[in-house]
C-alpha atoms as a PDB file:
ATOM      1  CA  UNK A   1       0.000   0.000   0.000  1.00  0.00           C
ATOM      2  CA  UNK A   2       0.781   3.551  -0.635  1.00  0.00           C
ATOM      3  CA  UNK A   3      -0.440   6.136   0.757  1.00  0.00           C
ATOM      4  CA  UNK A   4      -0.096  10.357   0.502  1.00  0.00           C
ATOM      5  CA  UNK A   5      -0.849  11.751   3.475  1.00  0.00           C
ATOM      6  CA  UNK A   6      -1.727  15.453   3.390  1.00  0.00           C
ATOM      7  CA  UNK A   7      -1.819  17.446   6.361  1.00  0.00           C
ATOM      8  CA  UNK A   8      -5.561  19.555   5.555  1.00  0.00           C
ATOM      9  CA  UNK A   9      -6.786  22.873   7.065  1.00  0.00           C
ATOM     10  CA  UNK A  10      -9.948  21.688   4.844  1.00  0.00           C
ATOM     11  CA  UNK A  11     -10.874  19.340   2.014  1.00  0.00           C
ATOM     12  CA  UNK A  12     -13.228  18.265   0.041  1.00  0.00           C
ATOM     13  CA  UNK A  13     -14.333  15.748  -2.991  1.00  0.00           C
ATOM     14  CA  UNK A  14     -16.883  15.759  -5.665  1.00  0.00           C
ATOM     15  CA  UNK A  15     -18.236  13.446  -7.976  1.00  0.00           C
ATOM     16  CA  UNK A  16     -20.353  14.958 -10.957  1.00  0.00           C
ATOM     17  CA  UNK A  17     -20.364  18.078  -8.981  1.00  0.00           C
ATOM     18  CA  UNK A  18     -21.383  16.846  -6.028  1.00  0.00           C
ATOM     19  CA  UNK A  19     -20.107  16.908  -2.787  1.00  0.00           C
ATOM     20  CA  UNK A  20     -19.511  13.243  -1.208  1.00  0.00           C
ATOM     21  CA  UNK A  21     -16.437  13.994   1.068  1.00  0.00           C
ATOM     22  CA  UNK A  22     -15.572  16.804   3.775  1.00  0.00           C
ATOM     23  CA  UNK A  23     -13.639  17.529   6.331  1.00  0.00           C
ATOM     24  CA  UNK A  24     -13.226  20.723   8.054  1.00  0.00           C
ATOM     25  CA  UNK A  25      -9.460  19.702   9.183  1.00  0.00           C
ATOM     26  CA  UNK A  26      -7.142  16.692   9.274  1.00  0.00           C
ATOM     27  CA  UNK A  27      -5.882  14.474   6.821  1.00  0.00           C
ATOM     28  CA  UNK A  28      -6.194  14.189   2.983  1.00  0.00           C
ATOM     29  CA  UNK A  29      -5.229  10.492   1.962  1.00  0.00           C
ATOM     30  CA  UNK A  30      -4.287   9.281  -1.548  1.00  0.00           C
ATOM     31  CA  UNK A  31      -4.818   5.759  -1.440  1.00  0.00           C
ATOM     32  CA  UNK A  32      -2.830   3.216  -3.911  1.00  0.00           C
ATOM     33  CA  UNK A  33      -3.326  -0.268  -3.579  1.00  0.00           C
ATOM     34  CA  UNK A  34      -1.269  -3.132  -5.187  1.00  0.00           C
ATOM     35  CA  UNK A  35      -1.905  -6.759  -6.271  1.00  0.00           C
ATOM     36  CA  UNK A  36       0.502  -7.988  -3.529  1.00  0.00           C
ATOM     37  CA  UNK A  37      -1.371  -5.754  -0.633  1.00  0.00           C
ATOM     38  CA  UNK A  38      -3.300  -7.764   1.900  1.00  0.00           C
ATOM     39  CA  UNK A  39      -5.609  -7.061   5.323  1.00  0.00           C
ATOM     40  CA  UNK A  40      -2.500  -6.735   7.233  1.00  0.00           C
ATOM     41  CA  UNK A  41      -1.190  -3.971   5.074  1.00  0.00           C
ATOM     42  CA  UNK A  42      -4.726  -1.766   5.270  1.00  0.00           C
ATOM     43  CA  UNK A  43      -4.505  -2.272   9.341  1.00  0.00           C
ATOM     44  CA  UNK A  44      -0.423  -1.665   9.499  1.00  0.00           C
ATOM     45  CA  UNK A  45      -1.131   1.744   7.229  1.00  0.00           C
ATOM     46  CA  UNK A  46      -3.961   2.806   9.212  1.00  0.00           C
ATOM     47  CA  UNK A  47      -2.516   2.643  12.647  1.00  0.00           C
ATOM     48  CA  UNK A  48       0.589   4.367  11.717  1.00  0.00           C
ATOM     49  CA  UNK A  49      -1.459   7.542   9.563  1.00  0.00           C
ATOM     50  CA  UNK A  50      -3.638   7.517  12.913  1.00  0.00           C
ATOM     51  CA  UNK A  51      -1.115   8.066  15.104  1.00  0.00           C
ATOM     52  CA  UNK A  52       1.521  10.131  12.973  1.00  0.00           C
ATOM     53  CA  UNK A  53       2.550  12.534  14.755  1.00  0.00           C
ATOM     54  CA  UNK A  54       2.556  15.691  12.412  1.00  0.00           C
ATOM     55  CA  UNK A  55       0.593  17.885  14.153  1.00  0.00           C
ATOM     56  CA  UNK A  56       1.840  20.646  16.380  1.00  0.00           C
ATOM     57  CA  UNK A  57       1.506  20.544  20.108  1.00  0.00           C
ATOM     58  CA  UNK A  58       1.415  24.028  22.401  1.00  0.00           C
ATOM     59  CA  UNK A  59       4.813  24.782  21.906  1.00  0.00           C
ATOM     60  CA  UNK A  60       5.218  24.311  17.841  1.00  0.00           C
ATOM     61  CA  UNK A  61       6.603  21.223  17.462  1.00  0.00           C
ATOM     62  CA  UNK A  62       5.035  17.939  15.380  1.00  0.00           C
ATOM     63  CA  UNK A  63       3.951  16.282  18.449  1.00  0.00           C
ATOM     64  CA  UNK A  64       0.608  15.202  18.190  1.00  0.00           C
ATOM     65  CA  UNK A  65      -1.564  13.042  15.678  1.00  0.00           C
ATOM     66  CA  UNK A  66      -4.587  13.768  14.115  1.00  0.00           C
ATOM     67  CA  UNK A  67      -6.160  11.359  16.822  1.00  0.00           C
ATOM     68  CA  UNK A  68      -4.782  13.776  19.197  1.00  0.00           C
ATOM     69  CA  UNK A  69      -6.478  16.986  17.491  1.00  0.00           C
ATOM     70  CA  UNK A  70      -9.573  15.567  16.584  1.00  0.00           C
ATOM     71  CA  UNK A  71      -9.180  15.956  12.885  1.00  0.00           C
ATOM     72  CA  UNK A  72     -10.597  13.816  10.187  1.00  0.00           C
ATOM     73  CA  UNK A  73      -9.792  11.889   7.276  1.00  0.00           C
ATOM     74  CA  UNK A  74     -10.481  12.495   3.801  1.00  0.00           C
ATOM     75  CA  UNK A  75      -9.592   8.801   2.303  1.00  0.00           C
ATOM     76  CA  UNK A  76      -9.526   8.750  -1.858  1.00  0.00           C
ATOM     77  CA  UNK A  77      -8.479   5.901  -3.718  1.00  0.00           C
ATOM     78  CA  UNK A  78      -6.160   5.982  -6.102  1.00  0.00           C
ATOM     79  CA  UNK A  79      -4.842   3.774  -8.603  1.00  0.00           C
ATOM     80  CA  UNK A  80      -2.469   5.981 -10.123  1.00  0.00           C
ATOM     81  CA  UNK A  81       0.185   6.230  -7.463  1.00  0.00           C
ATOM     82  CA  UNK A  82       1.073   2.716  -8.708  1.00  0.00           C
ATOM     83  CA  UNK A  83       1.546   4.436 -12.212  1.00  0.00           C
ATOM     84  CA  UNK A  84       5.418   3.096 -13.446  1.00  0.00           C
ATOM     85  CA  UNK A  85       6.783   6.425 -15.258  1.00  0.00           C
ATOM     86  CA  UNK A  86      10.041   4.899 -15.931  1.00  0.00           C
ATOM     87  CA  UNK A  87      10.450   3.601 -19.412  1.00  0.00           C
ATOM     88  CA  UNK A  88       8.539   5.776 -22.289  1.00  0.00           C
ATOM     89  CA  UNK A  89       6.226   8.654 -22.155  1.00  0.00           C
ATOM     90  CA  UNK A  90       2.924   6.727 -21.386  1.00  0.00           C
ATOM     91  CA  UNK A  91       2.489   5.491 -17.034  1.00  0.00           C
ATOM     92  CA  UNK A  92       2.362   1.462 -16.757  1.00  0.00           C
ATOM     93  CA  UNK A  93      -0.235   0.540 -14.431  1.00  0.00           C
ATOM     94  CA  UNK A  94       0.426  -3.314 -14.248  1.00  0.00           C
ATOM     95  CA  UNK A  95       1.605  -2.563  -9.832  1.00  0.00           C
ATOM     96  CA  UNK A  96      -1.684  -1.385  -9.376  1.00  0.00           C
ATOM     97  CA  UNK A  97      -4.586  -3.815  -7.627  1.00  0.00           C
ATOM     98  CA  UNK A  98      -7.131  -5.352  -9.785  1.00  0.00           C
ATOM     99  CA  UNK A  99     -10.921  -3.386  -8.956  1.00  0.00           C
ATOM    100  CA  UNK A 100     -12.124  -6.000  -6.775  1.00  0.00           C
ATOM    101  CA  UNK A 101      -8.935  -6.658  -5.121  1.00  0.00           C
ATOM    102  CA  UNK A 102      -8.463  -2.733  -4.549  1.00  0.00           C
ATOM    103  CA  UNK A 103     -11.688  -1.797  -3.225  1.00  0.00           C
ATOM    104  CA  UNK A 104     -11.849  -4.780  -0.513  1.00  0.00           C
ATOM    105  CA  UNK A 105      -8.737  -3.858   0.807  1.00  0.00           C
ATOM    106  CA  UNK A 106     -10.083  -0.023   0.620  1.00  0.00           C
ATOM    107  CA  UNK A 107     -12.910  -0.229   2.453  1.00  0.00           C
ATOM    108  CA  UNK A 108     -11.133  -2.604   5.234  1.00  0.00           C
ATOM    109  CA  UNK A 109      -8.155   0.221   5.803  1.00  0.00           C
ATOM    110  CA  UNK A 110     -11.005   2.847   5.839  1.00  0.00           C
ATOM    111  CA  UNK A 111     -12.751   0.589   8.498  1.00  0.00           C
ATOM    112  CA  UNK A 112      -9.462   0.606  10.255  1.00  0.00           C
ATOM    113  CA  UNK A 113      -9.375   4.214  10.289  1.00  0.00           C
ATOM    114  CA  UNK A 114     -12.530   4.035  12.148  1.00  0.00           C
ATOM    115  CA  UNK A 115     -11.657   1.677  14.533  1.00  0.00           C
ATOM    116  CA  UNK A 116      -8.691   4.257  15.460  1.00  0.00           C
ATOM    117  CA  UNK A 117     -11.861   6.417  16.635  1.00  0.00           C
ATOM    118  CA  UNK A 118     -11.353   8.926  13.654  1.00  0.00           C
ATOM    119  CA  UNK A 119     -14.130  10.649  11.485  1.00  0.00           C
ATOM    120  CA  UNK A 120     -13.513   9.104   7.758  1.00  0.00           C
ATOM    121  CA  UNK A 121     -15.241  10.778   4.736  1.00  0.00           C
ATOM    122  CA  UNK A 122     -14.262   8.874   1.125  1.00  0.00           C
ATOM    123  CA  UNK A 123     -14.200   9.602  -2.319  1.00  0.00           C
ATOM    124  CA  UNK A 124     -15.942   6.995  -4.483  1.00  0.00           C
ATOM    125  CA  UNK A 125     -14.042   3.999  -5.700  1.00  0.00           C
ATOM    126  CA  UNK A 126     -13.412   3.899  -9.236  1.00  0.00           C
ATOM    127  CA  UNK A 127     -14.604   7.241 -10.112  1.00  0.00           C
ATOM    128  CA  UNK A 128     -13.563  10.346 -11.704  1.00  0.00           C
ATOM    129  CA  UNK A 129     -12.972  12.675  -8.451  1.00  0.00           C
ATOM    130  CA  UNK A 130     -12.368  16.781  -8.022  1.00  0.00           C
ATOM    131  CA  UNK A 131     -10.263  16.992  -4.851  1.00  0.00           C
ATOM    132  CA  UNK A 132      -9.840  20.489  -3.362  1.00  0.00           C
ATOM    133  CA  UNK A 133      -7.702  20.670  -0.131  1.00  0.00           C
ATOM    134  CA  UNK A 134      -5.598  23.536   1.701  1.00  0.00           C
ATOM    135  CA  UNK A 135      -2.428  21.681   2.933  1.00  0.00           C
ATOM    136  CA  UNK A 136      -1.536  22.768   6.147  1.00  0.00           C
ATOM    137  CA  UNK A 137       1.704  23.375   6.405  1.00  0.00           C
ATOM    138  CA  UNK A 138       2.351  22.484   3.467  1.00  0.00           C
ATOM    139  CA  UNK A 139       3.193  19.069   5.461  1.00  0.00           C
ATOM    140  CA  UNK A 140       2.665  15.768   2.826  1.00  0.00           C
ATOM    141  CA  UNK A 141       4.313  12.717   3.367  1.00  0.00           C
ATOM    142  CA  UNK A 142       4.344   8.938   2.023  1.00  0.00           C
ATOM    143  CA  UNK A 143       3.250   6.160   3.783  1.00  0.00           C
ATOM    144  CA  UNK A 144       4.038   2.723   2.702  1.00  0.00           C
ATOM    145  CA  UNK A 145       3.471  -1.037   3.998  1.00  0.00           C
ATOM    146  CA  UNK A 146       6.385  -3.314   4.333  1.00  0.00           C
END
């Protein structure tokens, strides 16, 4: 799994112009998912974006997570970030998870989210999503499972 994770002041995500993910504040995640991911990589990447410590505490240091601040998370998939840009002009996306393979493993490290006590808001799978986000900070980092 590979994961952005993009510190948020707000975001947001339409489909056909509609709104079907907010959050006021927290964390904007680009989800990629490949063939090889399994349950234990969704629940390994969720507890460590959970408990990340990227926020600052009282005296302006990265100290606390978003747990910590009562943020959110805005989780989109994303097939893309599996795109191979290394040989010609055109991305190979053979890394990336199959549909059905990438959406189970989704909606189980958004579950895991949950279970971390954090607000999640998604995207929708498969579709073709406007994302608009202030990055706080700007702090944006990569998460990946082993």
């Amino acid at each position: 799994m590979r994961v952005v994770v993009q510190r948020s002041k707000e975001a947001s995500v339409k489909v056909d112009g509609n709104v079907v993910g907010s959050i006021p504040f927290g964390l904007t995640l680009l989800v990629g998912i490949t063939h090889e991911d399994q349950e234990k990589d969704a629940t390994y990447v969720a507890e460590k974006i959970a408990n990340l410590r990227i926020f600052e505490d009282e005296s302006g240091k990265m100290n606390t997570s978003v747990k910590d601040k009562g943020g959110a998370i805005l989780s989109i998939s994303q097939f893309t970030l599996y795109g191979d840009c290394r040989k010609g002009r055109r991305p190979n996306f053979m890394e990336a998870a199959r549909p059905e393979h990438a959406k189970r493993l989704y909606d189980v490290f958004n579950e895991e989210l949950k279970k971390q006590g954090l607000h999640v808001e998604t995207g929708e799978f498969g579709a073709m999503m406007n994302v608009q986000l202030i990055n706080d900070g700007p702090v944006t980092l990569i998460v990946e499972s082993n």
